[in-house]
Structure formats: C-alpha cells, structure tokens
PDB file of N, CA and C in Angstrom:
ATOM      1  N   UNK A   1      93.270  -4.533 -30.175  1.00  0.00           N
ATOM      2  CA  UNK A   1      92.448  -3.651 -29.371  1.00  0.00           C
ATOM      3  C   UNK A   1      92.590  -2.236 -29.925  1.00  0.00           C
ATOM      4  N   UNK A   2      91.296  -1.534 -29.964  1.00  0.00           N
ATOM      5  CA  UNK A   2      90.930  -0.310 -30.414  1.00  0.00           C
ATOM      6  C   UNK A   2      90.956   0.700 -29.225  1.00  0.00           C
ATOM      7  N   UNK A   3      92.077   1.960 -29.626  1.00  0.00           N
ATOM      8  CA  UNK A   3      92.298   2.492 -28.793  1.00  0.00           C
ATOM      9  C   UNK A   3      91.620   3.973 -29.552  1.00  0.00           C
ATOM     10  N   UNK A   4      91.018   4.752 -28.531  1.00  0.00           N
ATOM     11  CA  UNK A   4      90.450   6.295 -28.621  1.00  0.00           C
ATOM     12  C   UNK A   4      90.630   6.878 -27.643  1.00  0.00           C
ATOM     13  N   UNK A   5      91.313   8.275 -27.903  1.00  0.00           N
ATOM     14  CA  UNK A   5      91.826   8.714 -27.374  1.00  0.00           C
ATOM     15  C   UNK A   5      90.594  10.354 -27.697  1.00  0.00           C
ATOM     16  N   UNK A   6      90.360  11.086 -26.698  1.00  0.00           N
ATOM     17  CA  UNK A   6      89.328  12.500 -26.449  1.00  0.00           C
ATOM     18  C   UNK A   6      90.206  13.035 -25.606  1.00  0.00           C
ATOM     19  N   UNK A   7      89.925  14.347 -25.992  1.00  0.00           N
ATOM     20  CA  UNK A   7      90.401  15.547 -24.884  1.00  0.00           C
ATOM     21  C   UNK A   7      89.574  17.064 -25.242  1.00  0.00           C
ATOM     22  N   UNK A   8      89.754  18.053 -23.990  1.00  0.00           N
ATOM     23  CA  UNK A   8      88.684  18.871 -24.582  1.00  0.00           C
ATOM     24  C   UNK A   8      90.145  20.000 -24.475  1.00  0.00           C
ATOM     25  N   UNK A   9      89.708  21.161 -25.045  1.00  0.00           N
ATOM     26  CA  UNK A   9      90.824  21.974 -25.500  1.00  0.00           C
ATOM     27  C   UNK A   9      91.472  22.597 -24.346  1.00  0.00           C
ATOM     28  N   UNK A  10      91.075  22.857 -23.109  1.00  0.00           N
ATOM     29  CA  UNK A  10      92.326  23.107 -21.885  1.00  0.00           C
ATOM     30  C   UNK A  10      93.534  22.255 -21.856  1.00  0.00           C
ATOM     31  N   UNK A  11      93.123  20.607 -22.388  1.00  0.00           N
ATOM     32  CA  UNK A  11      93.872  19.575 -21.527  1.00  0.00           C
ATOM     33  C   UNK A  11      95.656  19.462 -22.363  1.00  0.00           C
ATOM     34  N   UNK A  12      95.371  20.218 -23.689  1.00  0.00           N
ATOM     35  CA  UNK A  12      95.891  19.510 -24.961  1.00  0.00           C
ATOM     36  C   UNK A  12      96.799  20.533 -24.929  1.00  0.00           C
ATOM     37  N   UNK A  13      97.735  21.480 -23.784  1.00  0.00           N
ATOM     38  CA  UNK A  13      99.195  21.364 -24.329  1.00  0.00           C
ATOM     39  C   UNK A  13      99.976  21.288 -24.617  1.00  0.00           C
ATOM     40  N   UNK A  14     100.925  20.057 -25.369  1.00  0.00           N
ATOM     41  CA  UNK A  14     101.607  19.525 -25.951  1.00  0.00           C
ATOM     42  C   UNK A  14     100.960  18.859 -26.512  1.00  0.00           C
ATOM     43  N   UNK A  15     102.023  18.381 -27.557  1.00  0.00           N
ATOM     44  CA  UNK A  15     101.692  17.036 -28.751  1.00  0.00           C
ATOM     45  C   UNK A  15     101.137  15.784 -28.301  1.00  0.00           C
ATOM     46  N   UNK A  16     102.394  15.279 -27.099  1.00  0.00           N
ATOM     47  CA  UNK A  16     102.709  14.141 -26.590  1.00  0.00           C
ATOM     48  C   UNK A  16     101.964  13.727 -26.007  1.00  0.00           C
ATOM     49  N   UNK A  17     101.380  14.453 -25.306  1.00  0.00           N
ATOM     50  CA  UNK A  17      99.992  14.236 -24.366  1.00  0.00           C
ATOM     51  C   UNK A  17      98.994  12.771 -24.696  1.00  0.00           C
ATOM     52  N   UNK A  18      98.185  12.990 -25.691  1.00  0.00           N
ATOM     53  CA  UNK A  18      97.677  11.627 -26.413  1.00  0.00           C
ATOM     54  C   UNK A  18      98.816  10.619 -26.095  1.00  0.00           C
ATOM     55  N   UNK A  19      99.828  10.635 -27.125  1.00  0.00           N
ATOM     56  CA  UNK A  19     100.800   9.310 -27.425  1.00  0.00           C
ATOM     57  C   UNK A  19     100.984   8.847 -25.601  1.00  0.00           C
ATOM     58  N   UNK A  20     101.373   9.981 -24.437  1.00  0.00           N
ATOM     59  CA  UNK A  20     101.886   9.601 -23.400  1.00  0.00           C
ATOM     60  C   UNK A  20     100.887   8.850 -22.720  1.00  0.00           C
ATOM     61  N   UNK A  21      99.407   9.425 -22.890  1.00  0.00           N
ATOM     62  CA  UNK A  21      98.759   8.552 -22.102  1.00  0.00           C
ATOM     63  C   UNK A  21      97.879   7.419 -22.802  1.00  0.00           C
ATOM     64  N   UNK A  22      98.084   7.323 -23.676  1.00  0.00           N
ATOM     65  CA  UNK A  22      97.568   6.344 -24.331  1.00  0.00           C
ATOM     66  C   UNK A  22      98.648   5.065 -24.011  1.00  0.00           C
ATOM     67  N   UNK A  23      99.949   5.455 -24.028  1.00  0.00           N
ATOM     68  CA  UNK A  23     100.777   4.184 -24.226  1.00  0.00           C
ATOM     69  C   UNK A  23     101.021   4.125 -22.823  1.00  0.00           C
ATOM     70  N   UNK A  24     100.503   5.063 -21.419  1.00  0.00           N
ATOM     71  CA  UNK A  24     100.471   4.197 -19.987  1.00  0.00           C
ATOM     72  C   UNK A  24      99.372   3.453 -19.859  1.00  0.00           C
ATOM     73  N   UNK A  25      98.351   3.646 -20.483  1.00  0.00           N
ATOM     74  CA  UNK A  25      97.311   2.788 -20.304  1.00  0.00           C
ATOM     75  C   UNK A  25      97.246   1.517 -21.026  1.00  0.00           C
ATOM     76  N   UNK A  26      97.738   1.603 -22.170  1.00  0.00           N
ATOM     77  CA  UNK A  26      97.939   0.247 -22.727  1.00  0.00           C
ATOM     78  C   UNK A  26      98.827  -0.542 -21.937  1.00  0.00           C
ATOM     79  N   UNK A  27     100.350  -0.179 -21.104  1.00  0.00           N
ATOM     80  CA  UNK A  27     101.097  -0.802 -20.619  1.00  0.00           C
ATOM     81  C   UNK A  27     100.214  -1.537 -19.477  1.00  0.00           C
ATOM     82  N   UNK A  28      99.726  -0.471 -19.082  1.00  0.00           N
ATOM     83  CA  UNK A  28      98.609  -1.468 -17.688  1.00  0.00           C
ATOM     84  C   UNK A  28      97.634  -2.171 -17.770  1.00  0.00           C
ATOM     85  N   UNK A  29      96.644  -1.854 -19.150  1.00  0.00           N
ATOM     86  CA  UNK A  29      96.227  -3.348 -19.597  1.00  0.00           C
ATOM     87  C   UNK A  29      96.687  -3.970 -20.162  1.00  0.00           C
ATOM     88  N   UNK A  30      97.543  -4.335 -20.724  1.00  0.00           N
ATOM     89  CA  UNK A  30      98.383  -4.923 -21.492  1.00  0.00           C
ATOM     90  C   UNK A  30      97.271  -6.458 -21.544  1.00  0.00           C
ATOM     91  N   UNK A  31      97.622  -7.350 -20.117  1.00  0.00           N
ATOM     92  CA  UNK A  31      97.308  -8.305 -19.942  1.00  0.00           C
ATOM     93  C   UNK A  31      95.651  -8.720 -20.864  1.00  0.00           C
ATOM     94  N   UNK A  32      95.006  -7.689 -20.208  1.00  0.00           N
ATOM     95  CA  UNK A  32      93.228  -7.827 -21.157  1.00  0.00           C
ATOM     96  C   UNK A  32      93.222  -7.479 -22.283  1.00  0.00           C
ATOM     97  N   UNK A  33      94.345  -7.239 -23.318  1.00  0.00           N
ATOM     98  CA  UNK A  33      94.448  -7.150 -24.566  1.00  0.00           C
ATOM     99  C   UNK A  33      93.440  -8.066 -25.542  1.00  0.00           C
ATOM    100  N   UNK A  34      93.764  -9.087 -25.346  1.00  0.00           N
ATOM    101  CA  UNK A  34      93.108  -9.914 -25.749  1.00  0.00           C
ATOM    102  C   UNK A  34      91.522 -10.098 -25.937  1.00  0.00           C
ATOM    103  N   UNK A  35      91.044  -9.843 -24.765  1.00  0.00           N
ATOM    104  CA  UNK A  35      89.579 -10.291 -24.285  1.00  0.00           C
ATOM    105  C   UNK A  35      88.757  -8.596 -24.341  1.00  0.00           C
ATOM    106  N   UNK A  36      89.835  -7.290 -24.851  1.00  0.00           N
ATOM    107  CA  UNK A  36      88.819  -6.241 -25.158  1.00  0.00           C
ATOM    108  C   UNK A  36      89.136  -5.821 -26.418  1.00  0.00           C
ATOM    109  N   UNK A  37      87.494  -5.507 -27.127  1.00  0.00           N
ATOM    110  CA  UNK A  37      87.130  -4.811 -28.333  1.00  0.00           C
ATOM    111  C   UNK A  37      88.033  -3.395 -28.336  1.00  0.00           C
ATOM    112  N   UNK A  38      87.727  -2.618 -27.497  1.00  0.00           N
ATOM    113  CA  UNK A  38      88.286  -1.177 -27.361  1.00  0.00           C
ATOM    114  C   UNK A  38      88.701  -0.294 -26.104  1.00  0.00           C
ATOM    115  N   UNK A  39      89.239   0.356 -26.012  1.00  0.00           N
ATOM    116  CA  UNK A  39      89.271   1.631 -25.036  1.00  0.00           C
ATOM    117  C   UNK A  39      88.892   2.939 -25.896  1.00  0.00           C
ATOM    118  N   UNK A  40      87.881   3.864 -24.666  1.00  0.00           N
ATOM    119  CA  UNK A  40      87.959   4.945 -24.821  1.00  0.00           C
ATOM    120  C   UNK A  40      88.202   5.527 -23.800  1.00  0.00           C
ATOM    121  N   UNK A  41      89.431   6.950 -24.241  1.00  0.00           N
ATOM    122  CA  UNK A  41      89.972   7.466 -22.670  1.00  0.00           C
ATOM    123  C   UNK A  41      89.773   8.647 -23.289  1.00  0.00           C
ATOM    124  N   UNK A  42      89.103   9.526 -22.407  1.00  0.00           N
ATOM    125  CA  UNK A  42      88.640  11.079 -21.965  1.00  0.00           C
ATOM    126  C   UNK A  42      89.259  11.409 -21.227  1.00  0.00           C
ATOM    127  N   UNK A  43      89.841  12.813 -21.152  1.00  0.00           N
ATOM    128  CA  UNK A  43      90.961  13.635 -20.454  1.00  0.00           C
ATOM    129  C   UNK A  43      90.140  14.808 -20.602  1.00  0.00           C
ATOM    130  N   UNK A  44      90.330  15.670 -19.133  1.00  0.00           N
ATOM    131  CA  UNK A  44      89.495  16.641 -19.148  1.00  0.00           C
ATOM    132  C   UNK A  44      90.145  17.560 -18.686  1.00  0.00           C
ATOM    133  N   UNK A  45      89.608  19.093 -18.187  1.00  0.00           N
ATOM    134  CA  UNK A  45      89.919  19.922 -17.009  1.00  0.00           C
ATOM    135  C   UNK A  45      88.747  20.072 -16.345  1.00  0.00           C
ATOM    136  N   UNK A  46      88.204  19.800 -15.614  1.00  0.00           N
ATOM    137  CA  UNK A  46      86.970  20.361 -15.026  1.00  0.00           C
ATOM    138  C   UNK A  46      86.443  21.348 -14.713  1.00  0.00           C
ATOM    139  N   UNK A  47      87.231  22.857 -14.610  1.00  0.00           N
ATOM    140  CA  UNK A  47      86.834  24.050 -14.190  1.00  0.00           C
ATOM    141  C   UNK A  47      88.110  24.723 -14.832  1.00  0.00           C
ATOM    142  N   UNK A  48      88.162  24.359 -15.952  1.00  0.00           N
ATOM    143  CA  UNK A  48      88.895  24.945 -17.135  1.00  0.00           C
ATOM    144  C   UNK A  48      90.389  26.145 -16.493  1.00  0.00           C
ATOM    145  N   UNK A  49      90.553  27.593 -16.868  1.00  0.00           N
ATOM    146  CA  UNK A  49      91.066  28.244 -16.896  1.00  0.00           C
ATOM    147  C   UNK A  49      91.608  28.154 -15.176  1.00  0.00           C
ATOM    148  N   UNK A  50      90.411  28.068 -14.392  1.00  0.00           N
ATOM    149  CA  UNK A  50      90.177  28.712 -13.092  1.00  0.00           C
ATOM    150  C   UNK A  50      91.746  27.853 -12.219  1.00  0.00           C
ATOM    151  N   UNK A  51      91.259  26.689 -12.681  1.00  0.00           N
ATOM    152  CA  UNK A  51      92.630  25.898 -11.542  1.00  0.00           C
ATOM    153  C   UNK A  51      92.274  25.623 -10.329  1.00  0.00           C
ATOM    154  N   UNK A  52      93.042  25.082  -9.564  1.00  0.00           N
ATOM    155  CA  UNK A  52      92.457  23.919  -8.727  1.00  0.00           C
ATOM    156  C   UNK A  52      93.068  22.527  -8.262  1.00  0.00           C
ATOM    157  N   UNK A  53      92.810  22.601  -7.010  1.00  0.00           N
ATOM    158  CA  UNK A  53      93.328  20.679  -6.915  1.00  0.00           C
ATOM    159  C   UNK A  53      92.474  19.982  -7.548  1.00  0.00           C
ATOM    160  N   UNK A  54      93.014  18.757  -8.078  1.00  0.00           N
ATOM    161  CA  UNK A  54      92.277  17.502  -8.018  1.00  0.00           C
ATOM    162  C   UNK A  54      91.449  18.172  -9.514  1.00  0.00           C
ATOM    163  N   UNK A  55      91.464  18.915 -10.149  1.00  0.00           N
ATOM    164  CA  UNK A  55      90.676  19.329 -11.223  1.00  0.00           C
ATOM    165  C   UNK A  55      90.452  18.230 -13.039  1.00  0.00           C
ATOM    166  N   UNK A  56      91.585  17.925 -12.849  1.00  0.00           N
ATOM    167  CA  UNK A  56      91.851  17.401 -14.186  1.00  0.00           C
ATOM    168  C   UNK A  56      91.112  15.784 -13.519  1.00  0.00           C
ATOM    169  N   UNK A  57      90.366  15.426 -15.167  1.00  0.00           N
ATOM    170  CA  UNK A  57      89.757  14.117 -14.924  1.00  0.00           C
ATOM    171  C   UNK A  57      90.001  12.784 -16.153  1.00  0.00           C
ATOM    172  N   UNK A  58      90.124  12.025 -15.999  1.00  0.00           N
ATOM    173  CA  UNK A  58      90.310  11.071 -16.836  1.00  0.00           C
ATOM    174  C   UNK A  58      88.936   9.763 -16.470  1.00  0.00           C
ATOM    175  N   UNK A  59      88.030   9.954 -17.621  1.00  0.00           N
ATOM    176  CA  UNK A  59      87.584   8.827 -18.295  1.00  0.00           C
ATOM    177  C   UNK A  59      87.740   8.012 -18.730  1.00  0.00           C
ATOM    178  N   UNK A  60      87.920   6.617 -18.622  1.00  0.00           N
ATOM    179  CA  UNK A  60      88.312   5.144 -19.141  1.00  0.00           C
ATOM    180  C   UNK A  60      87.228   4.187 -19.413  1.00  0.00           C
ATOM    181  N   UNK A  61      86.743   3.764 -20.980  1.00  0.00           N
ATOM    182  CA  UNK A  61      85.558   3.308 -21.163  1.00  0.00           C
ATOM    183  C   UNK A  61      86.404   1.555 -21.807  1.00  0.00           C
ATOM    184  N   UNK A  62      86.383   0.603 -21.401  1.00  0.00           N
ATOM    185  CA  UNK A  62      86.703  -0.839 -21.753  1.00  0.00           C
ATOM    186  C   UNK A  62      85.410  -1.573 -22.270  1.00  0.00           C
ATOM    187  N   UNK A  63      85.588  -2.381 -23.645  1.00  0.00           N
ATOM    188  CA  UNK A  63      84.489  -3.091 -24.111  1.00  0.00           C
ATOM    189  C   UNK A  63      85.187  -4.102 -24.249  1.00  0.00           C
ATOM    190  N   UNK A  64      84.904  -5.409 -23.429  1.00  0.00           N
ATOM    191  CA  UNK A  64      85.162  -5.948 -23.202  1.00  0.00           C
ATOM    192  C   UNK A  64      84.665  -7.558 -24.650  1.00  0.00           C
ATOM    193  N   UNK A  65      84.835  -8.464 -24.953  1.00  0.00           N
ATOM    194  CA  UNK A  65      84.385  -9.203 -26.343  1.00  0.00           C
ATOM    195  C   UNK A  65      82.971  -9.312 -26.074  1.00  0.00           C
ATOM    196  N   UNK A  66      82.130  -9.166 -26.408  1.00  0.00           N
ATOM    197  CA  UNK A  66      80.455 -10.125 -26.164  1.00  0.00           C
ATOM    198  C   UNK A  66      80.173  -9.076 -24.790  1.00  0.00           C
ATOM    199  N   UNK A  67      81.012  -8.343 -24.269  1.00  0.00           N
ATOM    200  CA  UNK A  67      79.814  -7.974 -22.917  1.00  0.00           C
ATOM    201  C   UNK A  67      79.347  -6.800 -22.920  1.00  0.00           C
ATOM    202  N   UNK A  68      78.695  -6.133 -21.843  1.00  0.00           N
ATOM    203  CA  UNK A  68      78.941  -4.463 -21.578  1.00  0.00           C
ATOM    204  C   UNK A  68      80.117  -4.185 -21.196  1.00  0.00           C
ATOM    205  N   UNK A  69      80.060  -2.486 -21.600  1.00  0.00           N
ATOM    206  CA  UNK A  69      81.380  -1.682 -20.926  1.00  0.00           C
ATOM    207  C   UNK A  69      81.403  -1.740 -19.466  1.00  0.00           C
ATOM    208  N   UNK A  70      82.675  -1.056 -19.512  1.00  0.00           N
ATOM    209  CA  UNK A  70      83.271  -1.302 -17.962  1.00  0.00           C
ATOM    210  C   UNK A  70      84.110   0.342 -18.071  1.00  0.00           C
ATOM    211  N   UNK A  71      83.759   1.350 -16.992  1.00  0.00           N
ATOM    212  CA  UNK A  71      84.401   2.594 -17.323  1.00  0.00           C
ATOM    213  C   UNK A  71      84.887   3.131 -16.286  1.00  0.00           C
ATOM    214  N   UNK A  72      85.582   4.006 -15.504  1.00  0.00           N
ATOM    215  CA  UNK A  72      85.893   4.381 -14.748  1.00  0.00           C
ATOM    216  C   UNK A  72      86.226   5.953 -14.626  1.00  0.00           C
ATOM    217  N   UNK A  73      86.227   6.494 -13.725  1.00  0.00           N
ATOM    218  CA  UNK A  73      86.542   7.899 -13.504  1.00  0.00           C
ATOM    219  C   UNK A  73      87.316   8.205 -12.306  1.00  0.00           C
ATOM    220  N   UNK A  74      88.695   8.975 -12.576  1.00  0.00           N
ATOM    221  CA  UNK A  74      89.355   9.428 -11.594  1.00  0.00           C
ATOM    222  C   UNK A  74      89.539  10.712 -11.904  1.00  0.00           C
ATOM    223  N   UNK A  75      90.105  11.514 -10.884  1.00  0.00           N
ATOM    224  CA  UNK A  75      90.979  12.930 -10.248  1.00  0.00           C
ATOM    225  C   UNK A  75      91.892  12.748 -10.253  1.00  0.00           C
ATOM    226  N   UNK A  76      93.082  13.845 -10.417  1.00  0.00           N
ATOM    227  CA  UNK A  76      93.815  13.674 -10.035  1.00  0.00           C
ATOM    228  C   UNK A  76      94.588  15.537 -10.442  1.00  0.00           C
ATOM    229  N   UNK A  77      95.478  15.571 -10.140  1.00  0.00           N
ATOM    230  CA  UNK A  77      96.082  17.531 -10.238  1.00  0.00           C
ATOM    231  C   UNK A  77      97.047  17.432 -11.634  1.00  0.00           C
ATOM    232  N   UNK A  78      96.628  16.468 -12.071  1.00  0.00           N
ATOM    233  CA  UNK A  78      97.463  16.625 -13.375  1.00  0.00           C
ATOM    234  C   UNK A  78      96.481  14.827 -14.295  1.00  0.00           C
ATOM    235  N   UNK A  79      96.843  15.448 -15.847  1.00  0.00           N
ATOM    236  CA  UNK A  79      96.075  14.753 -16.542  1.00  0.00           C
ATOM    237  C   UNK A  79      96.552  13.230 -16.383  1.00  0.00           C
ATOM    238  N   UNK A  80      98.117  13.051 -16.463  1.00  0.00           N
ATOM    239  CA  UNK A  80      99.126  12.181 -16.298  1.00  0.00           C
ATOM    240  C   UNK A  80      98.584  11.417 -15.103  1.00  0.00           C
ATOM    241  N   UNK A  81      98.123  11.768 -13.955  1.00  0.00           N
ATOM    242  CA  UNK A  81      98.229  10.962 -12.725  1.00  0.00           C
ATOM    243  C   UNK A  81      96.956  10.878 -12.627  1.00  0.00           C
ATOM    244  N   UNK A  82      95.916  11.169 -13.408  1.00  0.00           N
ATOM    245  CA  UNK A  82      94.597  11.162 -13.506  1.00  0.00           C
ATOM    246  C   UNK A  82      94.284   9.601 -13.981  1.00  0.00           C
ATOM    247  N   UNK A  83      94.384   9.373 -15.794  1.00  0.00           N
ATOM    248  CA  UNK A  83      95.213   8.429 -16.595  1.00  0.00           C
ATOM    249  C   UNK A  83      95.806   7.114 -15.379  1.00  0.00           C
ATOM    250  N   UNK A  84      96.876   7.695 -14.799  1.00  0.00           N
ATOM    251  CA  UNK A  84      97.427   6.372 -14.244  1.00  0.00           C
ATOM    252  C   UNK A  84      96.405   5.632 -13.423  1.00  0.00           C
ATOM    253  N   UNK A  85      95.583   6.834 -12.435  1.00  0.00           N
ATOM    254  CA  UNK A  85      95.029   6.052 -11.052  1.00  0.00           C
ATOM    255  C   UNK A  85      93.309   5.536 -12.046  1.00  0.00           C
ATOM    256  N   UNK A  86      92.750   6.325 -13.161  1.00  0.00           N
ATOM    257  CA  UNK A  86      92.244   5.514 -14.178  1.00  0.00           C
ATOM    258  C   UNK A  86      92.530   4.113 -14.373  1.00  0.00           C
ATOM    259  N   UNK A  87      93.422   4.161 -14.676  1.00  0.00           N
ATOM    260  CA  UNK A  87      94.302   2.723 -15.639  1.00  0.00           C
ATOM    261  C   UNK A  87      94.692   1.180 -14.595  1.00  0.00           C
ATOM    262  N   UNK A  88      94.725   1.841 -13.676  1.00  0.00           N
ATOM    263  CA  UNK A  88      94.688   1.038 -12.206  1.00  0.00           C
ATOM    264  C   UNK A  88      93.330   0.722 -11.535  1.00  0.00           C
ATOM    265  N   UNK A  89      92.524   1.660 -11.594  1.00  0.00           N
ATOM    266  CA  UNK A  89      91.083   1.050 -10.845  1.00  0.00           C
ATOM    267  C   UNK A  89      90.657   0.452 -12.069  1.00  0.00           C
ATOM    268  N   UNK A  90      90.884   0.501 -13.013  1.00  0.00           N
ATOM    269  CA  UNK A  90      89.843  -0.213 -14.730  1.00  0.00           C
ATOM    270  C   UNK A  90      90.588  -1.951 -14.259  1.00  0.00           C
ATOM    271  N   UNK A  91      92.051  -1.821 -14.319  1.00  0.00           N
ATOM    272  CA  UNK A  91      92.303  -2.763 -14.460  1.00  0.00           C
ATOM    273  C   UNK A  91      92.156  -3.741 -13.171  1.00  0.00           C
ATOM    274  N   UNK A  92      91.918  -3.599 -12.049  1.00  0.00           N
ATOM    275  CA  UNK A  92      91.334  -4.179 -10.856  1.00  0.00           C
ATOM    276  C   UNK A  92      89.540  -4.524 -11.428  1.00  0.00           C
ATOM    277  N   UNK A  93      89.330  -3.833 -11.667  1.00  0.00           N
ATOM    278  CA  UNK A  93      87.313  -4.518 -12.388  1.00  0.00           C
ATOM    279  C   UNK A  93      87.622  -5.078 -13.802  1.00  0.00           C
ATOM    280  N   UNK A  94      88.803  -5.319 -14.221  1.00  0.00           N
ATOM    281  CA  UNK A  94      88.459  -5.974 -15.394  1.00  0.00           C
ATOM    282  C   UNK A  94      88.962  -7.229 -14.863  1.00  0.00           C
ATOM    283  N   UNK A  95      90.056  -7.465 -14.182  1.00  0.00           N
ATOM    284  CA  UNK A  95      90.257  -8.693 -13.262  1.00  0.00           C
ATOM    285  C   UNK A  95      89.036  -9.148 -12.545  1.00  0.00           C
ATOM    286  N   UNK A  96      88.459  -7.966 -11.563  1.00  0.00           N
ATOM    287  CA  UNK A  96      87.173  -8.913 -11.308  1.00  0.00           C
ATOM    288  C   UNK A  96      86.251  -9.458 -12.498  1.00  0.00           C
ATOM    289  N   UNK A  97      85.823  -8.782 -12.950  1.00  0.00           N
ATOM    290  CA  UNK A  97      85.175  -8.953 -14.374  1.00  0.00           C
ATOM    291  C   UNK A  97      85.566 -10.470 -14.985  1.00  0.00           C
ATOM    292  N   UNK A  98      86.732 -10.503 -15.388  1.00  0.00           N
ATOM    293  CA  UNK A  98      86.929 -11.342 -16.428  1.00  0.00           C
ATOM    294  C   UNK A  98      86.911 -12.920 -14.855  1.00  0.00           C
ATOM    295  N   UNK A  99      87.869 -12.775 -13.915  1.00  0.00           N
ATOM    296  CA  UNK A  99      87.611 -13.679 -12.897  1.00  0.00           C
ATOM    297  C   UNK A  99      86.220 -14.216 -12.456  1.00  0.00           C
ATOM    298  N   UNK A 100      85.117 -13.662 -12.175  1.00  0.00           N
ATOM    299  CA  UNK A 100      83.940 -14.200 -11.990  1.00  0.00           C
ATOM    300  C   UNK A 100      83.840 -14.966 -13.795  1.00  0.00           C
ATOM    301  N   UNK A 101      83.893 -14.470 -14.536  1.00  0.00           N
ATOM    302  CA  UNK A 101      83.231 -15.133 -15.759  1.00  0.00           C
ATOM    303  C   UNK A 101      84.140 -16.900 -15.956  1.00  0.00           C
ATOM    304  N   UNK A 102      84.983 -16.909 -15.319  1.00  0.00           N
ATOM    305  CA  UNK A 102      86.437 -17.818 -15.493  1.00  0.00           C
ATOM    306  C   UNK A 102      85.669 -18.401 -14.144  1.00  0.00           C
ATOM    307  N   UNK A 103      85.055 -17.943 -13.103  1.00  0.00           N
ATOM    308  CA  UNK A 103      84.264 -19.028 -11.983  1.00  0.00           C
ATOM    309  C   UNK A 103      83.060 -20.021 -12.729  1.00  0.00           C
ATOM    310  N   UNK A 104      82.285 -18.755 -13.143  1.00  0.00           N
ATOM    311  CA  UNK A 104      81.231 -19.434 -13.473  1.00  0.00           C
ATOM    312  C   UNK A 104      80.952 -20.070 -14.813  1.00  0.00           C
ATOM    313  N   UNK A 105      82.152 -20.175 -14.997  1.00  0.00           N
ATOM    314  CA  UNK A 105      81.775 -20.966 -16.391  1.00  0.00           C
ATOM    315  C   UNK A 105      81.895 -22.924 -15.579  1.00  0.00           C
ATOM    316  N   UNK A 106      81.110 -23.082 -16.711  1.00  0.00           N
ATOM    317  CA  UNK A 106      81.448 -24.837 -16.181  1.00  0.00           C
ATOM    318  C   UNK A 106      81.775 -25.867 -17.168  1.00  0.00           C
ATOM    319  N   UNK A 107      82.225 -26.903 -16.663  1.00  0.00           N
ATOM    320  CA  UNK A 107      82.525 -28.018 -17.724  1.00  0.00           C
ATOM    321  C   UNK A 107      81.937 -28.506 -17.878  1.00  0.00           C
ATOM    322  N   UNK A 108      81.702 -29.199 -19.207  1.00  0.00           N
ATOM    323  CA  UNK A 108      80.527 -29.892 -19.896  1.00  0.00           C
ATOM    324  C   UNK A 108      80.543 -31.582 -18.739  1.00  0.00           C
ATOM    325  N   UNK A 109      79.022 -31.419 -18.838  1.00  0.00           N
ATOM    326  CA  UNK A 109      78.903 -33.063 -18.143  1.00  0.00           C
ATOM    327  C   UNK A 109      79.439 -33.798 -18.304  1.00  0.00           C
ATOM    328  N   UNK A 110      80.125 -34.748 -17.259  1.00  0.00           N
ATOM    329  CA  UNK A 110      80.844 -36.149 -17.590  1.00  0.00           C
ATOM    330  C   UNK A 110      79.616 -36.971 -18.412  1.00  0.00           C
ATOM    331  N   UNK A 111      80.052 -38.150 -18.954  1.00  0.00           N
ATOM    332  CA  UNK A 111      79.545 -39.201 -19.331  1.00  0.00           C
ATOM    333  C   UNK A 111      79.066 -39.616 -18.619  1.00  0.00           C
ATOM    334  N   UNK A 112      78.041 -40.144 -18.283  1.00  0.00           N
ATOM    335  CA  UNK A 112      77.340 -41.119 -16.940  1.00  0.00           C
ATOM    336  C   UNK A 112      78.120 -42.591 -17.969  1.00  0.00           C
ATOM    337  N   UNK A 113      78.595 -43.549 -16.647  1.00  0.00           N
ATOM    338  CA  UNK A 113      78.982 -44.954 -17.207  1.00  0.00           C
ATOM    339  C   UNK A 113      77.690 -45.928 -16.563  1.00  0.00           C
ATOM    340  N   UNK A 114      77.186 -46.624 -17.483  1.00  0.00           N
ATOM    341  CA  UNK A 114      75.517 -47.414 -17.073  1.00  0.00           C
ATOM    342  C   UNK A 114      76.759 -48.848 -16.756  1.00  0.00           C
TER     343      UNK A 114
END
C-alpha cells in the first residue's frame, strides 16, 4: 500500500510530523492493507496564523483494489488528534465497505443432480 502524505506550510513544524502521522494511520489500517491501492492524507490549518479550536484538519483519501475512493474529514485542535479521529472514522467505512462486498458476493451454483 501506497502511502501520501500533503501538508500546507502552517501545519509542518517539525520533521516528525509526516513520519508521526503517517505511521498512526497505517497502525489503524493495518488490517485493509491488503485490499487498498493507496492512502492520501492531507493535514491542514484552516485559518492559518489566526488560531482557534477545532482548526487543524486532516484529510484521509483510501483506494480501495477495483473500486472508488473512500475519504474522510475530521477536526480536531491539533494535527495529531485530527489524523487519529481521521484514521478511526476511515477505518469504520472501510469495514462497512469491504463487509457489504463479503455479503453480497455469492457462491457459484450447485450442480443440479437429474
């Protein structure tokens, strides 16, 4: 799985930033590793300099093998807890997601015996 990582220039003080939230989000999908092409995660500030609750935003875009994306957007007062509550609602719709497809699939017809 293809991981991308965006940020716009408020969000990016420190180094670690990328590596930190890239490797909480992988820990929490971990499981859909398999069954996705990529992530793209966007980290923002929303009203830049000014400050604010709830300001900082995290984007989470999942491509899942053969389907459409699946993306999500949270808040949160820091980029870190933005990322997490991201990484948690993605991974609740990729469970639904991948669960309906695991319903509706079906097994091939029995044999009729004449």
């Amino acid at each position: 799985m293809q991981v991308q990582f965006n940020s716009d220039s408020s969000v990016m003080g420190t180094e670690n930033v990328a590596e930190r939230i890239e490797a909480s989000v992988r820990e929490k999908l971990a499981r859909f590793e398999e069954r996705l092409t990529r992530l793209e995660i966007h980290v923002r500030d929303e009203n830049g300099s000014k400050g604010g609750a709830n300001d900082k935003a995290c984007t989470i875009e999942a491509r899942p093998r053969g389907g459409r994306a699946i993306g999500v957007t949270e808040h949160a007062a820091t980029v870190d807890d933005a990322a997490r509550k991201a990484a948690n609602t993605l991974a609740q719709r990729l469970e639904r997601h991948f669960g309906k497809e695991a319903k509706h699939s079906h097994d091939p017809r029995p044999e009729k015996a004449l």
